[in-house]
PDB file of N, CA and C in Angstrom:
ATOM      1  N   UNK A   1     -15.019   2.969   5.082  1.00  0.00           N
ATOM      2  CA  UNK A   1     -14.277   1.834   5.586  1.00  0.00           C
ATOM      3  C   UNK A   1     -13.092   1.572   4.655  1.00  0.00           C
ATOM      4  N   UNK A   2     -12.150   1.487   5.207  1.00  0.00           N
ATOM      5  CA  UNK A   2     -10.639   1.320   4.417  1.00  0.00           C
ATOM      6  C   UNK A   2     -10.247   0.061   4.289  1.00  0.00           C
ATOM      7  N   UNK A   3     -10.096  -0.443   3.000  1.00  0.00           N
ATOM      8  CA  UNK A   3     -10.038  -2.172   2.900  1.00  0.00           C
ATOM      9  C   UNK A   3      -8.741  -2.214   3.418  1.00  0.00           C
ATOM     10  N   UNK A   4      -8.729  -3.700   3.924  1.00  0.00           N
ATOM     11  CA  UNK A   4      -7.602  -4.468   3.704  1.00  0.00           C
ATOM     12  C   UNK A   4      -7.137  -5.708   3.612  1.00  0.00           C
ATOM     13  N   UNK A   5      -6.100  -5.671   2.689  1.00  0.00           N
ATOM     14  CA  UNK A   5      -5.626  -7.371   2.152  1.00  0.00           C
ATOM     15  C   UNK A   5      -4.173  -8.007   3.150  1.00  0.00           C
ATOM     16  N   UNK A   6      -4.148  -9.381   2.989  1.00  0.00           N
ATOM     17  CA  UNK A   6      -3.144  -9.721   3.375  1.00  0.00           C
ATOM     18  C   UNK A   6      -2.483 -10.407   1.572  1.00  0.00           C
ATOM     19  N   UNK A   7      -1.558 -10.054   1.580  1.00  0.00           N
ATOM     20  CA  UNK A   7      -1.389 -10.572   0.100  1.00  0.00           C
ATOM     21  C   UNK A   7      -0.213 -11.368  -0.211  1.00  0.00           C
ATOM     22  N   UNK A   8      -0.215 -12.947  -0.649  1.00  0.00           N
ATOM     23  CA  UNK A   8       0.527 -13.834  -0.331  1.00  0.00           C
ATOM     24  C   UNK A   8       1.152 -14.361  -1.664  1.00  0.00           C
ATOM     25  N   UNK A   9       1.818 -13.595  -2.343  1.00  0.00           N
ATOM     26  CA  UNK A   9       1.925 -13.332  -3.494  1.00  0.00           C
ATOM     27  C   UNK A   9       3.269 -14.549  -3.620  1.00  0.00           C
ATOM     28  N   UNK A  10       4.155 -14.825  -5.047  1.00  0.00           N
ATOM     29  CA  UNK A  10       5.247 -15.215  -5.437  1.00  0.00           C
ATOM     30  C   UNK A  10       6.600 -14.602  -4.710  1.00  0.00           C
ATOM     31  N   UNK A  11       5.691 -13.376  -4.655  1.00  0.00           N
ATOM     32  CA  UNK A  11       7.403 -11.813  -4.178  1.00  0.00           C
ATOM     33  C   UNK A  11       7.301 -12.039  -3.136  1.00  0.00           C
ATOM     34  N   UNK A  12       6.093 -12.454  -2.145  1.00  0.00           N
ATOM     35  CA  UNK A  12       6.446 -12.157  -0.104  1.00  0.00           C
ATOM     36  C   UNK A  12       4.880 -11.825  -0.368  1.00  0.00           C
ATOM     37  N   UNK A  13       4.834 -11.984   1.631  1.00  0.00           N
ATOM     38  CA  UNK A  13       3.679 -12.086   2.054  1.00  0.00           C
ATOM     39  C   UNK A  13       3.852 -10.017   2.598  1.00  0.00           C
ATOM     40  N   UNK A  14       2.652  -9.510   1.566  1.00  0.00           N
ATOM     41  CA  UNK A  14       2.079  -8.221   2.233  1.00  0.00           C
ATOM     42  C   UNK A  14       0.912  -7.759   2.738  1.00  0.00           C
ATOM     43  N   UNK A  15       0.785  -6.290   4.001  1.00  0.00           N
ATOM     44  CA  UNK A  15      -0.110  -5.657   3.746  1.00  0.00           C
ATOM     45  C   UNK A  15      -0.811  -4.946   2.825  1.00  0.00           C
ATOM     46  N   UNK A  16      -1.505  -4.851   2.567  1.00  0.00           N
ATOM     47  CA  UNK A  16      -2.134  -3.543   1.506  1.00  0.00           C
ATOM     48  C   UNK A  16      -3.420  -2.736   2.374  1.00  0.00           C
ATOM     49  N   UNK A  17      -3.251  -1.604   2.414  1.00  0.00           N
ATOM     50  CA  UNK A  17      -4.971  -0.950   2.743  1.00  0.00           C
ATOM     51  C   UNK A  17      -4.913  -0.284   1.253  1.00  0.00           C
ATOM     52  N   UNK A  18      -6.237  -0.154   0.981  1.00  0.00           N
ATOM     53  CA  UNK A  18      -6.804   0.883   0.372  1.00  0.00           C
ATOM     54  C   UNK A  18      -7.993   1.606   0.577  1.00  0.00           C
ATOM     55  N   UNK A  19      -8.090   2.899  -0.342  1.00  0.00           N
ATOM     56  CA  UNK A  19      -9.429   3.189   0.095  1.00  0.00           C
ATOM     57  C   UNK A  19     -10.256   4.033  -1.346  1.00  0.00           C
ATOM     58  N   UNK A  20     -11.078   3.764  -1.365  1.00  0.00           N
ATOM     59  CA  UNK A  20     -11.806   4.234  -2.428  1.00  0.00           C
ATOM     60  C   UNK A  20     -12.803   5.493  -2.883  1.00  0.00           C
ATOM     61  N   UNK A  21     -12.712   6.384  -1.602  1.00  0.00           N
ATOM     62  CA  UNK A  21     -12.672   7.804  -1.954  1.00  0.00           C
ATOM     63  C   UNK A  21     -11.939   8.605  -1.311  1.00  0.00           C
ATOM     64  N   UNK A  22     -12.584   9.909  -1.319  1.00  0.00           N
ATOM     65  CA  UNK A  22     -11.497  10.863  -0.219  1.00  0.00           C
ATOM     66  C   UNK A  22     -11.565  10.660   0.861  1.00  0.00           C
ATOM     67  N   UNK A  23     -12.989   9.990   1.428  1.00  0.00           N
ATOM     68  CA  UNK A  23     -12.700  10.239   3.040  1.00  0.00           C
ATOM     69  C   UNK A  23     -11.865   8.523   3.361  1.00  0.00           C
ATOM     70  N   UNK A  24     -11.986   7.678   2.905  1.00  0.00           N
ATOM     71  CA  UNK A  24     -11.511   6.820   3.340  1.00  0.00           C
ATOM     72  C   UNK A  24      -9.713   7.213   3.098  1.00  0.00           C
ATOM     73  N   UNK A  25      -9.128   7.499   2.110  1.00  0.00           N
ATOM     74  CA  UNK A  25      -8.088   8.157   1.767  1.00  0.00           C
ATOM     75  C   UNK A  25      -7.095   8.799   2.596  1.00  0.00           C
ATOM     76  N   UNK A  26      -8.276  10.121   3.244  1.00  0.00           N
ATOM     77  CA  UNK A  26      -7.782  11.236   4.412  1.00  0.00           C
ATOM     78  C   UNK A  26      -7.205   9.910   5.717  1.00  0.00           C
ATOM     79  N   UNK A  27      -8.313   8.974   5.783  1.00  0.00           N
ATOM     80  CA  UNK A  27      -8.105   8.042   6.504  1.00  0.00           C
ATOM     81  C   UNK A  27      -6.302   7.502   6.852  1.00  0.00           C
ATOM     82  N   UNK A  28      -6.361   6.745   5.371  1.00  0.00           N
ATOM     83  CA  UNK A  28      -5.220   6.151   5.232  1.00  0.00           C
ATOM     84  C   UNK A  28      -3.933   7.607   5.533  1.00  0.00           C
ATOM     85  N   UNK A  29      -3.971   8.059   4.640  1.00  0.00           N
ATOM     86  CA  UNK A  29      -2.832   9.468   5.216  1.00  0.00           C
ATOM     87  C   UNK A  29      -3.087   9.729   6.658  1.00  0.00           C
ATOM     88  N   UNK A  30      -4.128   9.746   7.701  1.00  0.00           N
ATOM     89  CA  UNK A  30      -3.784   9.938   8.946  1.00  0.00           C
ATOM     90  C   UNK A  30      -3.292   8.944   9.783  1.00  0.00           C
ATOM     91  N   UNK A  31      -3.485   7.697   9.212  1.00  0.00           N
ATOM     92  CA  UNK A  31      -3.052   6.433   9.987  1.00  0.00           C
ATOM     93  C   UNK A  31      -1.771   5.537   9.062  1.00  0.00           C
ATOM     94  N   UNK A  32      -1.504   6.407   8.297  1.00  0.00           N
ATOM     95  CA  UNK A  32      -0.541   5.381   7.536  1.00  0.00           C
ATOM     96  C   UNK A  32       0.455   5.893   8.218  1.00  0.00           C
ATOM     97  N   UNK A  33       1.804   4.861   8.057  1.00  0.00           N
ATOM     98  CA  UNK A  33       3.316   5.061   8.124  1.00  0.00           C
ATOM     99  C   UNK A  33       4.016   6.225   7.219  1.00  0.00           C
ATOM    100  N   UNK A  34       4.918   6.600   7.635  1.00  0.00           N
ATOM    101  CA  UNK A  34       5.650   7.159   7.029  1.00  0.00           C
ATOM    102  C   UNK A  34       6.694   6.192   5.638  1.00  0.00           C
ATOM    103  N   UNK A  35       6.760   4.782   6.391  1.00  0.00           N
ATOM    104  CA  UNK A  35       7.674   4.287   5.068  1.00  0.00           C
ATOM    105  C   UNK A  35       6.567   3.412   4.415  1.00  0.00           C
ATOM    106  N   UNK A  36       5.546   3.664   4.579  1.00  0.00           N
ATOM    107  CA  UNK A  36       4.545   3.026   3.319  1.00  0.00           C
ATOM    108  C   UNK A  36       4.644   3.701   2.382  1.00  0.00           C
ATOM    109  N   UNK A  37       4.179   2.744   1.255  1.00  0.00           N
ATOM    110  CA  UNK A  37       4.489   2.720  -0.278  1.00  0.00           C
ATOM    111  C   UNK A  37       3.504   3.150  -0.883  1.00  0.00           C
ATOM    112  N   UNK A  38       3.062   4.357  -1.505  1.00  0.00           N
ATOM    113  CA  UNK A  38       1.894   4.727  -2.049  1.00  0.00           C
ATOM    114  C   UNK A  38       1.927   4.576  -3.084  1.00  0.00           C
ATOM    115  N   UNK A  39       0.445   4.045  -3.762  1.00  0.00           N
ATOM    116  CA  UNK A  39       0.325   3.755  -4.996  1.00  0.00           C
ATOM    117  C   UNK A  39      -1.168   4.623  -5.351  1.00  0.00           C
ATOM    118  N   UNK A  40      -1.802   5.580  -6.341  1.00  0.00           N
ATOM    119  CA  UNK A  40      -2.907   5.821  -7.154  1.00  0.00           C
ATOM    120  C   UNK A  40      -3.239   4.793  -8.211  1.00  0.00           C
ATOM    121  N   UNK A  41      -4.390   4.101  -7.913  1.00  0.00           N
ATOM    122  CA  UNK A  41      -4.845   3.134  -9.100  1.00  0.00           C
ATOM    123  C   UNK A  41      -5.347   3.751 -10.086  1.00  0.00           C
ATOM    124  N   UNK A  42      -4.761   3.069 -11.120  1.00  0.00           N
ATOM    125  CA  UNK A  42      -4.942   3.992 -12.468  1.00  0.00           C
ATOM    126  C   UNK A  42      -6.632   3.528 -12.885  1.00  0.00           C
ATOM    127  N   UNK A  43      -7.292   5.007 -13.321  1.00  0.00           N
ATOM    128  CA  UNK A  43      -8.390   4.748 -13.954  1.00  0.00           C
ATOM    129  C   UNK A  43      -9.491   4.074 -13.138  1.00  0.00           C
ATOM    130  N   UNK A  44      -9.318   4.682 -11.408  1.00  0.00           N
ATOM    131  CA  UNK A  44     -10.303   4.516 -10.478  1.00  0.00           C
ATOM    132  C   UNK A  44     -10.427   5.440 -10.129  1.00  0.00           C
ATOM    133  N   UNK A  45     -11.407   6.407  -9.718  1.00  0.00           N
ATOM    134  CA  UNK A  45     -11.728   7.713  -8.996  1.00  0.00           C
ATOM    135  C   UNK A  45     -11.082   7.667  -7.444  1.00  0.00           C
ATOM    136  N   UNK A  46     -10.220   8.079  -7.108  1.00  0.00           N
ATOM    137  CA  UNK A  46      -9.404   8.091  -5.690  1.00  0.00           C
ATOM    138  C   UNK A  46      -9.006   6.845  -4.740  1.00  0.00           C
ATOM    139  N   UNK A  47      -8.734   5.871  -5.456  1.00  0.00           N
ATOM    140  CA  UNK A  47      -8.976   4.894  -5.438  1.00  0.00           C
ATOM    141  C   UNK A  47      -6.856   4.849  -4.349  1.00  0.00           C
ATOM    142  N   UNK A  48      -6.600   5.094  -3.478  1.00  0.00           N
ATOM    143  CA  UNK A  48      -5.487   5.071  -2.956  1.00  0.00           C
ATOM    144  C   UNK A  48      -4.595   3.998  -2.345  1.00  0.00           C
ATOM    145  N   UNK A  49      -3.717   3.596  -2.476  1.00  0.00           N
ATOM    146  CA  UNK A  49      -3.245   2.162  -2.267  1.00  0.00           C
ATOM    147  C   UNK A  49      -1.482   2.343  -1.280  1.00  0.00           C
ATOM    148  N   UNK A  50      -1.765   1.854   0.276  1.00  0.00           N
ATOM    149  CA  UNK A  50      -0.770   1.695   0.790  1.00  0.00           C
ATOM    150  C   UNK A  50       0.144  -0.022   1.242  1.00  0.00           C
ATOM    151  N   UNK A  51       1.146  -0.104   0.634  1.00  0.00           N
ATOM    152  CA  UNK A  51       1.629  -1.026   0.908  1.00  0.00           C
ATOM    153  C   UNK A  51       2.704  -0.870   2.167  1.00  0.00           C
ATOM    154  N   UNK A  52       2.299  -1.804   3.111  1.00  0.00           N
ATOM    155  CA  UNK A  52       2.909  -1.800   4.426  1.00  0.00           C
ATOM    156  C   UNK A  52       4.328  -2.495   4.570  1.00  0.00           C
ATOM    157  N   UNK A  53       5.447  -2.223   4.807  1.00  0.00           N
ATOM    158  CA  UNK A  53       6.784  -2.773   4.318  1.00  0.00           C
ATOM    159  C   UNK A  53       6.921  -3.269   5.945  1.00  0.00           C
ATOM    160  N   UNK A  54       7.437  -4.687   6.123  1.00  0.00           N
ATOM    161  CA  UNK A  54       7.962  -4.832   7.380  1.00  0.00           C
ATOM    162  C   UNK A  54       8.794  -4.283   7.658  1.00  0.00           C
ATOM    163  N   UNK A  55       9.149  -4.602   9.029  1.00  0.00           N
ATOM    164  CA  UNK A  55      10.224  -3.812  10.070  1.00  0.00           C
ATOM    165  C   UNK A  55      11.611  -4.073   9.210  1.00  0.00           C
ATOM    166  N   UNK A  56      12.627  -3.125   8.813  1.00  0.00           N
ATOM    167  CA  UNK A  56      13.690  -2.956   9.061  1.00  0.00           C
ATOM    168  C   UNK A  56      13.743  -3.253   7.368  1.00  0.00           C
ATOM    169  N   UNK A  57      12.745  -3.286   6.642  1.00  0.00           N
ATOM    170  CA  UNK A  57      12.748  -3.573   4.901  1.00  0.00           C
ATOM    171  C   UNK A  57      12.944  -1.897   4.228  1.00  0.00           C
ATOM    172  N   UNK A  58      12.843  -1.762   3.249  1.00  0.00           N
ATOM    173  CA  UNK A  58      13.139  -0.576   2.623  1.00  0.00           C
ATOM    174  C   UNK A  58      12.370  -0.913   1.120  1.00  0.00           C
ATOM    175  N   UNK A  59      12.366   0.519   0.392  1.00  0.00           N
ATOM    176  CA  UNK A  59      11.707   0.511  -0.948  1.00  0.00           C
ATOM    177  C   UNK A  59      12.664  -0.521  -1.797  1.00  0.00           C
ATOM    178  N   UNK A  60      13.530  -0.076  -1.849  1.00  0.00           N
ATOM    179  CA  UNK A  60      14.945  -1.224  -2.332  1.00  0.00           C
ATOM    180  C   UNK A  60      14.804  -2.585  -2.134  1.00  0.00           C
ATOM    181  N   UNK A  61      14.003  -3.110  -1.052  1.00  0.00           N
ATOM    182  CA  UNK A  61      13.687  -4.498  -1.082  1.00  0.00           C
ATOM    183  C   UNK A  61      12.680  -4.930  -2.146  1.00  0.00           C
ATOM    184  N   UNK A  62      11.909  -4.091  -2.487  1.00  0.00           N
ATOM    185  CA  UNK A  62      10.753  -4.116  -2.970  1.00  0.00           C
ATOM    186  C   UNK A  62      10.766  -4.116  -4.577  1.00  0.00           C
ATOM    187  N   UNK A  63      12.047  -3.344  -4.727  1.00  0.00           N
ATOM    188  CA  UNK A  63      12.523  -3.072  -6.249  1.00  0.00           C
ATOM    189  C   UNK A  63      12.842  -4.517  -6.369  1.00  0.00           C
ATOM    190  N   UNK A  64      13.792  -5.072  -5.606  1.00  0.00           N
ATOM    191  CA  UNK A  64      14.516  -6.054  -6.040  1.00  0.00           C
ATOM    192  C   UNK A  64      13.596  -6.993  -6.613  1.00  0.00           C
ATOM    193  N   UNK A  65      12.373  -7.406  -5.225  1.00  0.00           N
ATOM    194  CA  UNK A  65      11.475  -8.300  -5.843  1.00  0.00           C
ATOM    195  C   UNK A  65      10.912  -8.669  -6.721  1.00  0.00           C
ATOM    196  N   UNK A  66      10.197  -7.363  -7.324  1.00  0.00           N
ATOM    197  CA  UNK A  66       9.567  -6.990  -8.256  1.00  0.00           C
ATOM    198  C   UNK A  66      10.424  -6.552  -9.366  1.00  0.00           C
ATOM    199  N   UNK A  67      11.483  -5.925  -9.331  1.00  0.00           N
ATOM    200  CA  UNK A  67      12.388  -5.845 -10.332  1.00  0.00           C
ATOM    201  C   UNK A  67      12.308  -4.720 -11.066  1.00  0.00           C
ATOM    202  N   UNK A  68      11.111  -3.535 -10.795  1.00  0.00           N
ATOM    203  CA  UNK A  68      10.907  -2.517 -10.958  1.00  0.00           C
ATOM    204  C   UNK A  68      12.261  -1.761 -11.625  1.00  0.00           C
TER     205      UNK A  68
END
């Protein structure tokens, strides 16, 4: 089962799925977007993290927020 958050943070309101081994994982890569944001959590065993960007946003929005 592939979690998911709604996350209502300071930066904007996001999706997140994740999933916490391979098969939930394979999951997310067959059903994810193409402009989702992948993240590997550090120092979890496959632990895979997609952030869902609304319509018409870009990685560049995301920098800004966060300041990356």
């Amino acid at each position: 089962m592939v979690f998911y958050f709604k996350a209502q943070a300071e930066a904007g309101d996001y999706t997140i799925f994740m999933g916490l081994d391979k098969y939930e994982n394979e999951e997310l890569i067959k059903y994810g977007f193409i402009k989702d944001i992948w993240f590997h959590v550090d120092k979890t065993s496959s632990a895979h993290v997609y952030l869902r960007l609304k319509k018409g946003q870009t990685i560049e929005d995301i920098r800004e927020r966060f300041q990356v």
